[in-house]
C-alpha atoms as a PDB file:
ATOM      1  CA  UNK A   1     -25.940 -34.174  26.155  1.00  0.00           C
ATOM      2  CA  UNK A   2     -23.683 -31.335  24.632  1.00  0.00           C
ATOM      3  CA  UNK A   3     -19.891 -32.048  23.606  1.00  0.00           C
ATOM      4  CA  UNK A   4     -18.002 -28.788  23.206  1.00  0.00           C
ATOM      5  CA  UNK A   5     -15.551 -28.510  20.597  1.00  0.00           C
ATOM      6  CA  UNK A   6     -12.045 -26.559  21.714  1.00  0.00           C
ATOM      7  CA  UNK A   7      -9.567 -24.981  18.814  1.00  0.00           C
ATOM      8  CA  UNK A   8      -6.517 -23.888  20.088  1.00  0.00           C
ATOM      9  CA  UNK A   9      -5.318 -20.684  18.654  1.00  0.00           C
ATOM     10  CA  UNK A  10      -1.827 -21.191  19.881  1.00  0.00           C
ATOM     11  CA  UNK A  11       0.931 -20.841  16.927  1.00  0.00           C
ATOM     12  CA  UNK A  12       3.184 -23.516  17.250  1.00  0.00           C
ATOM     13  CA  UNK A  13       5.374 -25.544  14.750  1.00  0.00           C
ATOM     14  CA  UNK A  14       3.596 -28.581  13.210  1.00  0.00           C
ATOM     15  CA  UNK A  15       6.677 -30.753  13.765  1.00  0.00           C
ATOM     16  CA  UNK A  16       7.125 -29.481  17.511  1.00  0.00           C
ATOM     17  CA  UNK A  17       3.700 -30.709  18.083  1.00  0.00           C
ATOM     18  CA  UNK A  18       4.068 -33.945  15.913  1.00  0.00           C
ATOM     19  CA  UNK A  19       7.111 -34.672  18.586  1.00  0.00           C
ATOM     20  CA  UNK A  20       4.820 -33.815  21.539  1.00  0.00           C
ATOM     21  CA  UNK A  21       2.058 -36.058  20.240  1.00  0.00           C
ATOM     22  CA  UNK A  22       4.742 -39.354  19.436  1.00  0.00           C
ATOM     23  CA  UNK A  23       5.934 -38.615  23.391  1.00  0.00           C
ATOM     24  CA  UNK A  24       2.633 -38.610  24.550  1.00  0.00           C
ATOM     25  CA  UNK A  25       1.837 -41.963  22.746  1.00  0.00           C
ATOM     26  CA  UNK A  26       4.894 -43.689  23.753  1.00  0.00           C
ATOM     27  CA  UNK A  27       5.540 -43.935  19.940  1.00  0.00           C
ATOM     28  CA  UNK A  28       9.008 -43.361  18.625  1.00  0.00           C
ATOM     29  CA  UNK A  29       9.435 -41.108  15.074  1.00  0.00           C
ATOM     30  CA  UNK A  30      11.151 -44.436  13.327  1.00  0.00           C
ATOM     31  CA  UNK A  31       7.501 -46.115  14.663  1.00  0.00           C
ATOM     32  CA  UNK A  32       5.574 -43.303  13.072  1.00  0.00           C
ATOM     33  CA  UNK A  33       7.765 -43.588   9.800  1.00  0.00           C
ATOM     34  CA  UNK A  34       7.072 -47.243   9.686  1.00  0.00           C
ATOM     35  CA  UNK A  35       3.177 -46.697   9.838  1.00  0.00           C
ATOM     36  CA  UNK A  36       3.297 -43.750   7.811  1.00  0.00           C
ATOM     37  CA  UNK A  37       5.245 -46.346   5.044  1.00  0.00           C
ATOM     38  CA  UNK A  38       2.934 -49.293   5.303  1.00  0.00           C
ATOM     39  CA  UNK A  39      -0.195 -47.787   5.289  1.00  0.00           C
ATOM     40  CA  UNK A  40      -0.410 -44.215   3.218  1.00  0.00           C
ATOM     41  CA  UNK A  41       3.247 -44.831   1.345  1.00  0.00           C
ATOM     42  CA  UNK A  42       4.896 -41.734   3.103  1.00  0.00           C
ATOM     43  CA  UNK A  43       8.621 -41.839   2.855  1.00  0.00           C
ATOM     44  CA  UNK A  44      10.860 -41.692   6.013  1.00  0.00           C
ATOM     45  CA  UNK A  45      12.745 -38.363   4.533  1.00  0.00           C
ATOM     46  CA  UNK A  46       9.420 -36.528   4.217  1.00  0.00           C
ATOM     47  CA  UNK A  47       8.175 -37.228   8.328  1.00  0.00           C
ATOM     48  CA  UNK A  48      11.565 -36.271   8.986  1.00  0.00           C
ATOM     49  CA  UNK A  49      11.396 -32.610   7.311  1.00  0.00           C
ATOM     50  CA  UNK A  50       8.285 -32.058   9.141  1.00  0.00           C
ATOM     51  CA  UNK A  51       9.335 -33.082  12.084  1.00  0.00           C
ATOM     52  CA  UNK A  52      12.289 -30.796  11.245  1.00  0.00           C
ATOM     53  CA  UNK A  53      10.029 -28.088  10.443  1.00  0.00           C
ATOM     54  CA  UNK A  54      11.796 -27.617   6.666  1.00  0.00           C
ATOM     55  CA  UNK A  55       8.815 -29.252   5.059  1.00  0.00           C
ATOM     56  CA  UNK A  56       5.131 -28.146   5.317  1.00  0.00           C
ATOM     57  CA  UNK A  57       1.930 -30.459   6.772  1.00  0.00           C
ATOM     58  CA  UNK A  58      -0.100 -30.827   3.222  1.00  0.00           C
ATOM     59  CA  UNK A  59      -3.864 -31.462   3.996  1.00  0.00           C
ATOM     60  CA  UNK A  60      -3.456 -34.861   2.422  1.00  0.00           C
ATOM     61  CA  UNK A  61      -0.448 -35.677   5.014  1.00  0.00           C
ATOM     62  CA  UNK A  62      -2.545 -34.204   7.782  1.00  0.00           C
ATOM     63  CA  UNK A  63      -5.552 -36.310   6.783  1.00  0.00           C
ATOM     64  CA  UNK A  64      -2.936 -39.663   6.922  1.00  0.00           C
ATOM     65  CA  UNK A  65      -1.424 -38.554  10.239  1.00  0.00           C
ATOM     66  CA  UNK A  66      -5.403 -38.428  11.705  1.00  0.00           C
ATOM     67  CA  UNK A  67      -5.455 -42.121  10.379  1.00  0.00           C
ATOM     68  CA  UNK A  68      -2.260 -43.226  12.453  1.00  0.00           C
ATOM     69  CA  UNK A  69      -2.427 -40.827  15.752  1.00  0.00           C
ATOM     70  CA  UNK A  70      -5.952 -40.247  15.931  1.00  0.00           C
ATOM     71  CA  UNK A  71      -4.951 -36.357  16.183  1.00  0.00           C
ATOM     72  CA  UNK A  72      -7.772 -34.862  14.471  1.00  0.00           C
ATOM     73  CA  UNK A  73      -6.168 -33.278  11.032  1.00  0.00           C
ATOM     74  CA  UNK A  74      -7.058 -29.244  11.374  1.00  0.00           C
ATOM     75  CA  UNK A  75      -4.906 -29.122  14.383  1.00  0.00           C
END
């Protein structure tokens, strides 16, 4: 059996989509922050100046986010 892969080439703000992704899970951004803080020691401040859009994704936050959302990190 063949799986195709989709990448979307769509620009859109990392936090915009962050918001889109905690909506679709039913998760609220105090939720994420609380994950975020238990698990990979992510401060509430920094998920909230992505979300924002006034701080960048690093690779290393996008590789923690995969762990929490299951949104695969290069998107």
């Amino acid at each position: 059996m063949t799986t195709k892969v989709y990448y979307s080439d769509l620009a859109l703000p990392p936090g915009e989509y962050l918001e889109e992704v905690l909506h679709e899970l039913g998760m609220s951004k105090s939720d994420l922050a609380r994950r975020m803080a238990r698990r990979m020691a992510r401060p509430a401040p920094k998920l909230s100046a992505i979300i924002k859009g006034s701080k960048a994704i690093t690779a290393e936050t996008a590789l923690q986010l995969e762990r929490v959302l299951k949104v695969p990190a290069h998107i």
